[in-house]
C-alpha atoms as a PDB file:
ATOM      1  CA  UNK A   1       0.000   0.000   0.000  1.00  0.00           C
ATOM      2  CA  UNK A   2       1.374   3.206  -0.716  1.00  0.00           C
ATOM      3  CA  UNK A   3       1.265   6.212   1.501  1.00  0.00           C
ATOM      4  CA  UNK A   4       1.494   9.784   0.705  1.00  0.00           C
ATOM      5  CA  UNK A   5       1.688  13.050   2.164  1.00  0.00           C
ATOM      6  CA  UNK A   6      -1.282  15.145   2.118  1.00  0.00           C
ATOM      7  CA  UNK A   7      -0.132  18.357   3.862  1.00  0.00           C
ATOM      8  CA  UNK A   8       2.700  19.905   6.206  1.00  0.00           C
ATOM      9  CA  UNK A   9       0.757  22.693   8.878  1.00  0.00           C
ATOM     10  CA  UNK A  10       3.643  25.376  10.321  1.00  0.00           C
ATOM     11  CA  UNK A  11       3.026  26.273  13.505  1.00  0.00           C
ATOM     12  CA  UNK A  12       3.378  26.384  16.879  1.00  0.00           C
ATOM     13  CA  UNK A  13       2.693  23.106  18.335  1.00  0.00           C
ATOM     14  CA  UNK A  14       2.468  23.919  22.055  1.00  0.00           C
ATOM     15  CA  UNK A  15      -0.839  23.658  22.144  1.00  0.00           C
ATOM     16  CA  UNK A  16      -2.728  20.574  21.684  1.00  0.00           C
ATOM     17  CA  UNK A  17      -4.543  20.056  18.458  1.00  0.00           C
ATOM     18  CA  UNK A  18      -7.078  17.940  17.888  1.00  0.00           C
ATOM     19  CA  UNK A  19      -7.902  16.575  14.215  1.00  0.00           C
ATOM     20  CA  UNK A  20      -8.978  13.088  11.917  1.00  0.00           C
ATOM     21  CA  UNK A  21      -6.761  10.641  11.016  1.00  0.00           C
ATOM     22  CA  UNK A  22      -7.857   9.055   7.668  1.00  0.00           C
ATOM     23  CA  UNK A  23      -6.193   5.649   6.721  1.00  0.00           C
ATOM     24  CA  UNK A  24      -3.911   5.158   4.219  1.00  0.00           C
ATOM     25  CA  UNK A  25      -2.937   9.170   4.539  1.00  0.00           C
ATOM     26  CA  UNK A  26       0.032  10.402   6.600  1.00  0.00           C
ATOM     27  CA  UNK A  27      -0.879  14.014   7.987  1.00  0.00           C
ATOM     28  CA  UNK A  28       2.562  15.703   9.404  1.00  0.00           C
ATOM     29  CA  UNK A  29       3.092  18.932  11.521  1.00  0.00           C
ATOM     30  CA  UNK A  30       6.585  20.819  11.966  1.00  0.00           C
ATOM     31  CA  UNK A  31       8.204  22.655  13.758  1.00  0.00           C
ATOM     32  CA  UNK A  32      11.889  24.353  14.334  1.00  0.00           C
ATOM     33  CA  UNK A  33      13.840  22.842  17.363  1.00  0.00           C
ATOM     34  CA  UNK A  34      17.059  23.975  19.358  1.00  0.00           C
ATOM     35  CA  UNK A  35      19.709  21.561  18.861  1.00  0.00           C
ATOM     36  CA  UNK A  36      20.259  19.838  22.910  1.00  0.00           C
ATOM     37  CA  UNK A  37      16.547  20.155  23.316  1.00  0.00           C
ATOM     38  CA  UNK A  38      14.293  17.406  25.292  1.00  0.00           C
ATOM     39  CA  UNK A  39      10.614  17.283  22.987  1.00  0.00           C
ATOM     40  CA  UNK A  40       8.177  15.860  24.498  1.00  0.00           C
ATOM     41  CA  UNK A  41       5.504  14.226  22.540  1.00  0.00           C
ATOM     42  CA  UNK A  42       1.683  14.099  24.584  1.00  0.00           C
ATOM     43  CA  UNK A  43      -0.268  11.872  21.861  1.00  0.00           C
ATOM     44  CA  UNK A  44      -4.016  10.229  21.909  1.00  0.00           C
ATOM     45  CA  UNK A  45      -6.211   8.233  20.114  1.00  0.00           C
ATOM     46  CA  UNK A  46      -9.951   9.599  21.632  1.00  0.00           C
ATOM     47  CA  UNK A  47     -12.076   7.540  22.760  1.00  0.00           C
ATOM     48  CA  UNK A  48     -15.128   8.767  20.258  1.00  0.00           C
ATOM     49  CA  UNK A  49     -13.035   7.367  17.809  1.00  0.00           C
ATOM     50  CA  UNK A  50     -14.437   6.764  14.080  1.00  0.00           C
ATOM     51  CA  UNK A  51     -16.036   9.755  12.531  1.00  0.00           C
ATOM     52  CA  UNK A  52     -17.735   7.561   9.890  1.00  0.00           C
ATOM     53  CA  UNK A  53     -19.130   5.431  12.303  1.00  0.00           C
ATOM     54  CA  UNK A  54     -19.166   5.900  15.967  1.00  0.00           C
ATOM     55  CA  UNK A  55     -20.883   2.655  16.438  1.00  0.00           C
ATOM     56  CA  UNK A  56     -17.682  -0.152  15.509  1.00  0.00           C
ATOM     57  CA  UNK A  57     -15.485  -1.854  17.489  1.00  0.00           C
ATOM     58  CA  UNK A  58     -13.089   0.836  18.223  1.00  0.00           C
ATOM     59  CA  UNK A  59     -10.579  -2.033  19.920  1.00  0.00           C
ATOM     60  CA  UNK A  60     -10.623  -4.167  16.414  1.00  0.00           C
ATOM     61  CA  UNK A  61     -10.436  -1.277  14.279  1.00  0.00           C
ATOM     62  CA  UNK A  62      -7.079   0.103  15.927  1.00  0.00           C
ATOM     63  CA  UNK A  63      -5.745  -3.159  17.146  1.00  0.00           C
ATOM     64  CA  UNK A  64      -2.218  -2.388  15.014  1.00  0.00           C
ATOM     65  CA  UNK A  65      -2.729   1.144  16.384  1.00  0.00           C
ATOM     66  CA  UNK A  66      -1.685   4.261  14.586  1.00  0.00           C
ATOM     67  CA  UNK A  67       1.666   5.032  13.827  1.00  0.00           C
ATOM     68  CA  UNK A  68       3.657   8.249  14.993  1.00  0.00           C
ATOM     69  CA  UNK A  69       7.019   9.330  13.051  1.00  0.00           C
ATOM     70  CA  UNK A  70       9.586  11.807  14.072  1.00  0.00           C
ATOM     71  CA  UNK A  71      11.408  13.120  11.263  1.00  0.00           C
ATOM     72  CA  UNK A  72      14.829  15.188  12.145  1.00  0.00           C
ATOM     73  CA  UNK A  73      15.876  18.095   9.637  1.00  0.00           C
ATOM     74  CA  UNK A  74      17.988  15.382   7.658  1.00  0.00           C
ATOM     75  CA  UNK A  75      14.764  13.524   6.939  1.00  0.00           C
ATOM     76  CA  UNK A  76      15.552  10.106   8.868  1.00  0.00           C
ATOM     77  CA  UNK A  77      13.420   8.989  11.709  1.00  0.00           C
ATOM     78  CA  UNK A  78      14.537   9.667  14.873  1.00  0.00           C
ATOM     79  CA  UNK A  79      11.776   8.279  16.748  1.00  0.00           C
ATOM     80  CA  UNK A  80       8.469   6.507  16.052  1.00  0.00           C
ATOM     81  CA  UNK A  81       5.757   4.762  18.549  1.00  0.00           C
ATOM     82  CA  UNK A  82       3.092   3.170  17.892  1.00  0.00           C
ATOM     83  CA  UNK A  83      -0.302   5.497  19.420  1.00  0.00           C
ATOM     84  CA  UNK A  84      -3.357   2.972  20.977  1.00  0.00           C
ATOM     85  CA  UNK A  85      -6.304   4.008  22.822  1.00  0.00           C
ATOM     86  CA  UNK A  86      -6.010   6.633  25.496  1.00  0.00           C
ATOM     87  CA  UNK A  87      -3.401   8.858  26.239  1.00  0.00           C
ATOM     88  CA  UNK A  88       0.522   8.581  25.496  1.00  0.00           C
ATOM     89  CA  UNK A  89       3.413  10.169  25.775  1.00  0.00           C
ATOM     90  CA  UNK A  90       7.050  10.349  23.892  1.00  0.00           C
ATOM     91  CA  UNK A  91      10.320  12.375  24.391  1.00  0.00           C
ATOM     92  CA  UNK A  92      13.385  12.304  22.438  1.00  0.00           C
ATOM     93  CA  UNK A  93      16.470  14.898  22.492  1.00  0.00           C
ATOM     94  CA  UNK A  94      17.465  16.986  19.180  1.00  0.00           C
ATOM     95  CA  UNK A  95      20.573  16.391  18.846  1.00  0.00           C
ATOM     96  CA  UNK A  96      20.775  19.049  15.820  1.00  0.00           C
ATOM     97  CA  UNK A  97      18.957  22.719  15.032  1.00  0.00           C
ATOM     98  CA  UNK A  98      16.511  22.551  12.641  1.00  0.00           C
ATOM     99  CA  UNK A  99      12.639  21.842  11.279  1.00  0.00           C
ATOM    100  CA  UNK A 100      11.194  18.310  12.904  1.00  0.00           C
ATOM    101  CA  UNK A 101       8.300  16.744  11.591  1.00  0.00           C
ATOM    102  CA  UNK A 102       6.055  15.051  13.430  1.00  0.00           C
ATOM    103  CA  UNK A 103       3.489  12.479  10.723  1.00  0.00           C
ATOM    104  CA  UNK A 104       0.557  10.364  11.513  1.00  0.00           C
ATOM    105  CA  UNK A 105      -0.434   7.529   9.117  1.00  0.00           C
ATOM    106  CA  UNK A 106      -2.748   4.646  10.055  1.00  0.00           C
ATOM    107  CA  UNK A 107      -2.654   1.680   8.235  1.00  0.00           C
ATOM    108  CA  UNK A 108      -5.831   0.807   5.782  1.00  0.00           C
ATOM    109  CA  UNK A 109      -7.748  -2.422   6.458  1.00  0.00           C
ATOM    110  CA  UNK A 110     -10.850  -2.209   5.449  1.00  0.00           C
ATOM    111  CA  UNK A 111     -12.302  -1.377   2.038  1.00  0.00           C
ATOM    112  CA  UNK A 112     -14.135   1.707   3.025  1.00  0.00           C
ATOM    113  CA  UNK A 113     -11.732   4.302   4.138  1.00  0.00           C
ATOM    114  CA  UNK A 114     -12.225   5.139   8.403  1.00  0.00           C
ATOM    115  CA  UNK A 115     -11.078   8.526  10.219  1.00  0.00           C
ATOM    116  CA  UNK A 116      -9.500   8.563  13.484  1.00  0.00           C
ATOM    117  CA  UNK A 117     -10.192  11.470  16.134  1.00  0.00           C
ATOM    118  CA  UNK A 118      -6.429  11.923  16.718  1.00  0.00           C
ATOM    119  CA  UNK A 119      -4.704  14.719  19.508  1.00  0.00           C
ATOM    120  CA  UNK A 120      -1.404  15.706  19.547  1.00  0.00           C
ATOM    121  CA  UNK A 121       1.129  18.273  21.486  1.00  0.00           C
ATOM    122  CA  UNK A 122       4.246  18.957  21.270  1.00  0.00           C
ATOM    123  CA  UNK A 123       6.443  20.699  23.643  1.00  0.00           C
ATOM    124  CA  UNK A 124       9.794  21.666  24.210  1.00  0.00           C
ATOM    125  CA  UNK A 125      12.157  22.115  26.864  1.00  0.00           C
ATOM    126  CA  UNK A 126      12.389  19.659  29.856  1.00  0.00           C
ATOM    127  CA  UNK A 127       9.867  17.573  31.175  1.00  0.00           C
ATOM    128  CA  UNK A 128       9.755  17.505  35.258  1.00  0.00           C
ATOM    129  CA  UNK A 129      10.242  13.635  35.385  1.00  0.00           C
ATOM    130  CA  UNK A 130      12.859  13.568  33.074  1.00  0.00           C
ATOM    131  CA  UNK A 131      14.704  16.812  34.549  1.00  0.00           C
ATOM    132  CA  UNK A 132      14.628  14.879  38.148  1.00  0.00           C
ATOM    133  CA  UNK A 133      16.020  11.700  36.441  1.00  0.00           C
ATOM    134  CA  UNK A 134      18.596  13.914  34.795  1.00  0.00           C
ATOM    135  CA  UNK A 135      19.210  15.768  38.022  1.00  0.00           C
ATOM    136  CA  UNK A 136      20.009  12.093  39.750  1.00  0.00           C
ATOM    137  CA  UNK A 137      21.599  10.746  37.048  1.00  0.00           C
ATOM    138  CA  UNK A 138      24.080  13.955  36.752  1.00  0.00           C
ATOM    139  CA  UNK A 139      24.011  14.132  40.986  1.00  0.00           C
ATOM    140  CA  UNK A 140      25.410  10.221  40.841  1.00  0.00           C
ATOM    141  CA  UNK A 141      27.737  11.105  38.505  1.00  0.00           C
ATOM    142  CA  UNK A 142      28.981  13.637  40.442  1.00  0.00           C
ATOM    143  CA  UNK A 143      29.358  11.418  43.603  1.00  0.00           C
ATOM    144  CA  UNK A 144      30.876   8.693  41.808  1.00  0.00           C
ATOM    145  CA  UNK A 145      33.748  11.426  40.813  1.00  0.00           C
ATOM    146  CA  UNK A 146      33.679  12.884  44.011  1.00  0.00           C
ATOM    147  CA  UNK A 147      34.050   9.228  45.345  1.00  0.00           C
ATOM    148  CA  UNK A 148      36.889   8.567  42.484  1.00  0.00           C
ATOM    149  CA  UNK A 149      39.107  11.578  43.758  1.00  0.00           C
ATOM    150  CA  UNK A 150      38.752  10.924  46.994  1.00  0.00           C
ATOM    151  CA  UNK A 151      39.819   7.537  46.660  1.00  0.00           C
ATOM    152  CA  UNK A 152      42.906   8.808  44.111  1.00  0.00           C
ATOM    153  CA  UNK A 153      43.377  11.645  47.138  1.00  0.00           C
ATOM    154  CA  UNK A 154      43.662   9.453  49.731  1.00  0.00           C
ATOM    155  CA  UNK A 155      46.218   6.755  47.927  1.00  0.00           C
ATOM    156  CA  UNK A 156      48.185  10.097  46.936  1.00  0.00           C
ATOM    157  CA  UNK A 157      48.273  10.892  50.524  1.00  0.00           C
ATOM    158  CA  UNK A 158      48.987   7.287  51.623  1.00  0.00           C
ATOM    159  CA  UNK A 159      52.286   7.665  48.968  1.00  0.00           C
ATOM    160  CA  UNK A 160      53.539  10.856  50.424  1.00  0.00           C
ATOM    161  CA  UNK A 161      53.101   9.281  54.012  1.00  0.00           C
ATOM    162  CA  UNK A 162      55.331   6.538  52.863  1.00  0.00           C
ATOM    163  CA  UNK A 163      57.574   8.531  51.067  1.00  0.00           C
ATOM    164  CA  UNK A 164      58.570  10.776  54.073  1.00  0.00           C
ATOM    165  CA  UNK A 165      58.874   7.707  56.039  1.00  0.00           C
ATOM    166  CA  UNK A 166      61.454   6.162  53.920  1.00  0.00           C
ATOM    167  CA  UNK A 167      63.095   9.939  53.783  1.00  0.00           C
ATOM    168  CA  UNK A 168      62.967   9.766  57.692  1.00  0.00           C
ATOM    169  CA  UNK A 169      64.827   6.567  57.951  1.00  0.00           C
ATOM    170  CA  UNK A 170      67.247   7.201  55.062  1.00  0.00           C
ATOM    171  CA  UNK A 171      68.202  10.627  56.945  1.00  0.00           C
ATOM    172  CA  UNK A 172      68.265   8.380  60.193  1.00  0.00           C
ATOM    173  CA  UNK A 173      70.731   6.179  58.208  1.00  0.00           C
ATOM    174  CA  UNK A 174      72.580   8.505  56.841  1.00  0.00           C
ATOM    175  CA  UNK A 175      72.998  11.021  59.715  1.00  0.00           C
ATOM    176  CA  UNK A 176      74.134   7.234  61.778  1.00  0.00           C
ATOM    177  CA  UNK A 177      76.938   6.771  59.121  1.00  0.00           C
ATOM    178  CA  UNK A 178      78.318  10.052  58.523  1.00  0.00           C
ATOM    179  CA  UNK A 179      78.680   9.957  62.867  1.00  0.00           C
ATOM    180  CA  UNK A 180      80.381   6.426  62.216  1.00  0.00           C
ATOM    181  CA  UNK A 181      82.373   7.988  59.436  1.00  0.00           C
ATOM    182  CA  UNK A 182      83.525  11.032  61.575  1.00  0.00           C
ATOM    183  CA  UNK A 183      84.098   8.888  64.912  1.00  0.00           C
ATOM    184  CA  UNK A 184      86.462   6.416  62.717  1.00  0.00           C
ATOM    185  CA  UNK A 185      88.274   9.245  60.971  1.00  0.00           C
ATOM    186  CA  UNK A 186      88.754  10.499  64.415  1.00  0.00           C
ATOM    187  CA  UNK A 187      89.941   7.501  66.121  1.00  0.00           C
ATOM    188  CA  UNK A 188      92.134   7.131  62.877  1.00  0.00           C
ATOM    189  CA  UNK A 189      93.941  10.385  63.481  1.00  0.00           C
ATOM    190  CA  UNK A 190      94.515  10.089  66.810  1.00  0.00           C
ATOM    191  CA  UNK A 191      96.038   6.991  66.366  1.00  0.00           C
ATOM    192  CA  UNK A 192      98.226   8.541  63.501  1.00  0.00           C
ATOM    193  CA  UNK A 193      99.221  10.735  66.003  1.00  0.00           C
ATOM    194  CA  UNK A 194     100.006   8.239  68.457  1.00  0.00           C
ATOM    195  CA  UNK A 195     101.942   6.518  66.268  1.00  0.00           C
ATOM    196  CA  UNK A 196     103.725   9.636  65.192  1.00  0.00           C
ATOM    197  CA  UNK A 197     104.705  10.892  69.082  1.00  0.00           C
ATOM    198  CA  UNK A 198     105.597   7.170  69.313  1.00  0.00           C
ATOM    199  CA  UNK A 199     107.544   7.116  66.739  1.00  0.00           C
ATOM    200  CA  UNK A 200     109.941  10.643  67.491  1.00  0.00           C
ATOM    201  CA  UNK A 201     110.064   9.213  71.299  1.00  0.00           C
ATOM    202  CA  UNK A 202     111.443   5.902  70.006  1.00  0.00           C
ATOM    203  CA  UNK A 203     114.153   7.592  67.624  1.00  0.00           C
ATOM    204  CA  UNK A 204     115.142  10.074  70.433  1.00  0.00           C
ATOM    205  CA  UNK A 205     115.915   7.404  72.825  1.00  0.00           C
ATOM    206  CA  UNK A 206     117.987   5.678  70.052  1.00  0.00           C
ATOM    207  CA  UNK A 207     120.447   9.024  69.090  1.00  0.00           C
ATOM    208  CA  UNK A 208     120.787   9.315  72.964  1.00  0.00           C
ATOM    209  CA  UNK A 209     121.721   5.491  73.595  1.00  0.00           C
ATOM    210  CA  UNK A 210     124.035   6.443  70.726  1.00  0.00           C
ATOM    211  CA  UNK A 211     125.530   9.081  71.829  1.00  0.00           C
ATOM    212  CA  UNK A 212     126.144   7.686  75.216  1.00  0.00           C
ATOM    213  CA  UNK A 213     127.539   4.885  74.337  1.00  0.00           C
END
């Protein structure tokens, strides 16, 4: 079966509009969106249902239900839901700037063509539900940083603890040795000198025994 478009409407749809979906025709609004904007999508199939004929099943008639597309300003669908009876809702984010369209098409299955009371609003900006659920998700992400640094902060911490403790006990070590070094170098001169007072004593008692003799 082929589909075609019957119409584009420009305007703001903010409000809720209210019209007849006929099968076999896809009907499509647009509008221009911010690029990083959250649309939400309030859509309804109402309960009077067929204009034709008020009187048939309205659960047969729509089992398959009716088909919402989102178009972005590239023309590929960015979103699409199927709409049943009662109300609905869809949001997506625009990821770029530019003119969304939003069609309706309901399949044909019947021989005579049926019409579909059909309401639709669009809004922009950020829905309360989804702003909380953003709000937590960006809180936890916070506190799982927060909980990240804190973590890197205190093994940092725990390093430079250990780091002035091995500094501590290599100036411990080396302040031991250079007293070691300085006692020996000490003990060694003295001993030099010893030797060297020994040494003149022992060669002026020989000249004298010498000389004596």
């Amino acid at each position: 079966m082929k589909y075609f478009l019957v119409f584009v409407l420009l305007f703001n749809l903010n409000q809720c509009i209210s019209f007849y979906a006929k099968e076999g025709v896809e009907k499509c609004f647009s509008d221009e969106v911010p690029s990083q904007t959250i649309v939400v999508i309030y859509h309804e199939l109402m309960s009077e249902g067929v204009a034709k004929n008020e009187k048939r099943d309205m659960q047969k008639m729509i089992k398959d239900g009716i088909t919402l597309n989102v178009y972005g300003p590239d023309g590929n669908i960015v979103k699409t839901t199927k709409t049943v009876e009662g109300k609905n809702k869809l949001s997506f984010t625009a990821k770029t700037m530019g003119r969304y369209k939003f069609c309706v098409i309901k399949a044909k299955q019947f021989w005579s063509v049926n019409e579909y009371k059909y309401s639709l609003k669009i809004q922009q900006g950020v829905d309360h539900n989804l702003q909380d659920a953003a709000n937590k998700t960006h809180v936890e992400s916070i506190k799982d940083r927060i909980s990240a640094l804190k973590n890197r902060t205190d093994d940092f911490i725990s390093l430079q603890q250990l780091n002035r403790e091995q500094e501590d006990k290599l100036t411990t070590q080396s302040i031991d040795i250079s007293r070691r070094v300085t006692q020996t170098t000490i003990l060694q001169i003295v001993v030099l000198l010893a030797s060297g007072v020994y040494q003149i004593w022992s060669l002026k008692k020989f000249f004298k025994q010498r000389f004596l003799m």
